[in-house]
Protein backbone atom coordinates (compact mmCIF):
# COMPACT_ATOMS: atom_id res chain seq x y z
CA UNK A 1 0.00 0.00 0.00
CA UNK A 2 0.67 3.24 -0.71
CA UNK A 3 -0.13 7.18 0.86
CA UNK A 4 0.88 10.37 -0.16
CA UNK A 5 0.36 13.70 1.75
CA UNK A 6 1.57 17.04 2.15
CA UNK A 7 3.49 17.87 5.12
CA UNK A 8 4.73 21.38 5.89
CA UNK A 9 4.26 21.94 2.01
CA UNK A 10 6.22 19.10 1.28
CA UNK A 11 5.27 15.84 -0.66
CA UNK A 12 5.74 13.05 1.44
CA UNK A 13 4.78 9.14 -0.15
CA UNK A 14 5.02 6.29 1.87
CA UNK A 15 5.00 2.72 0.81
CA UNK A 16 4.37 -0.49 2.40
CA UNK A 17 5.46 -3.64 1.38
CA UNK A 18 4.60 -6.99 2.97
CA UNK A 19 3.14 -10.43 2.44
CA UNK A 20 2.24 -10.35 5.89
CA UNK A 21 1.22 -12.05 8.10
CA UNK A 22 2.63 -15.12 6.19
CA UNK A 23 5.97 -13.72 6.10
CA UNK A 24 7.24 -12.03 9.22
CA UNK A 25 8.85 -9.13 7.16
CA UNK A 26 7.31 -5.45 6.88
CA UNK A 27 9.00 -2.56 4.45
CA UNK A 28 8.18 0.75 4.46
CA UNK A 29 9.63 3.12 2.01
CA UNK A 30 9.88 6.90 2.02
CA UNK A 31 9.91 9.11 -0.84
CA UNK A 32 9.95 12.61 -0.33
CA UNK A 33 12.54 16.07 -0.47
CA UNK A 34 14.28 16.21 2.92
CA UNK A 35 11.17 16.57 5.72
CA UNK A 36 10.81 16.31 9.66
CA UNK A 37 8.26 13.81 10.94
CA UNK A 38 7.43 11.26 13.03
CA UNK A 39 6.49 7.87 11.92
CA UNK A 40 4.88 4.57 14.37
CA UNK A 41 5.04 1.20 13.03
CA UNK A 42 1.99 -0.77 15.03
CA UNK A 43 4.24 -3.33 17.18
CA UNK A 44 1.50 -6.51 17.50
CA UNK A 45 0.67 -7.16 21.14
CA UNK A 46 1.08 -10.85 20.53
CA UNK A 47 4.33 -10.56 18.98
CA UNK A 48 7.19 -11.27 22.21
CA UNK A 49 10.00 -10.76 19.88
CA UNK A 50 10.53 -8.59 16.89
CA UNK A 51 13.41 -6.21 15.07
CA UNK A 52 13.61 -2.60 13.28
CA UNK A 53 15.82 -1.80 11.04
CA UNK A 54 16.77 1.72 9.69
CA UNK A 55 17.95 1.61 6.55
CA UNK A 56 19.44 -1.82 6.98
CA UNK A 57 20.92 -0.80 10.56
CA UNK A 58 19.59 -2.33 13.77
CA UNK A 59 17.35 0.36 15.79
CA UNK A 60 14.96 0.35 18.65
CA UNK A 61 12.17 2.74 17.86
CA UNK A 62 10.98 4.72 20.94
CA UNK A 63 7.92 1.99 22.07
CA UNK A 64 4.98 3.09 23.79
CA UNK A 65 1.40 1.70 23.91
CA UNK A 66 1.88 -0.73 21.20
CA UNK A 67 3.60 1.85 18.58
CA UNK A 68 7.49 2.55 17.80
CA UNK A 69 8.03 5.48 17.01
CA UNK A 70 10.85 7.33 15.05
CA UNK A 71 11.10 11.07 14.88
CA UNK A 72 13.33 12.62 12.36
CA UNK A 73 14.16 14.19 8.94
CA UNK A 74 13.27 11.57 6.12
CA UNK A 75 14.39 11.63 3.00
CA UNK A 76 14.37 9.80 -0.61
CA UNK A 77 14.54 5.99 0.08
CA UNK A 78 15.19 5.87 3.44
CA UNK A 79 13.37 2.33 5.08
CA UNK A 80 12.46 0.95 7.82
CA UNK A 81 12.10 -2.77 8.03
CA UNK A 82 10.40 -4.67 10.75
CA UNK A 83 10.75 -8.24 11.54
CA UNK A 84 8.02 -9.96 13.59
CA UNK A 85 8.81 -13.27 15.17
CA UNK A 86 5.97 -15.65 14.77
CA UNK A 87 6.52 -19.00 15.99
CA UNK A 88 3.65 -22.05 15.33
CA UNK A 89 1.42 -22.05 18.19
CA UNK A 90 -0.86 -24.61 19.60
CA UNK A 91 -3.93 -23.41 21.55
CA UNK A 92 -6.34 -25.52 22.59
């Protein structure tokens, strides 16, 4: 999925890429001219163990009620990948 908005007269897009949740992988992609934002990736209350990356480096978003957040200036193609361990369950 896709969005685009304005944001302080800027063009921000945003794109989403995922087969989720049968693969544990999320990709977002930003597209824009240099702009200040914050961004929250929803961070599954089942999910016990998961990663962020920032452009292919290790993070840890600020986390709070079920949302990481990362506050800064985006710009053309930076990413943010999330990684959601889901082991097979058995619930009875």
């Amino acid at each position: 999925g896709e969005v685009q908005a304005q944001l302080d007269g800027k063009a921000v897009k945003v794109c989403t890429q995922s087969n989720y949740p049968w693969d544990e992988e999320i990709k977002v992609t930003f597209h824009c001219e240099p702009a200040k934002f914050k961004y929250a990736i929803r961070i599954p209350g089942w999910c016990e163990n998961y990663q962020l990356f920032l452009n292919g480096d290790p993070v840890e978003g600020q986390v709070r009620e079920g949302y990481a957040y990362f506050d800064r200036v985006w710009k053309e193609g930076d990413t943010i990948t999330a990684k959601f361990e889901m082991p097979v369950l058995m619930v009875e």
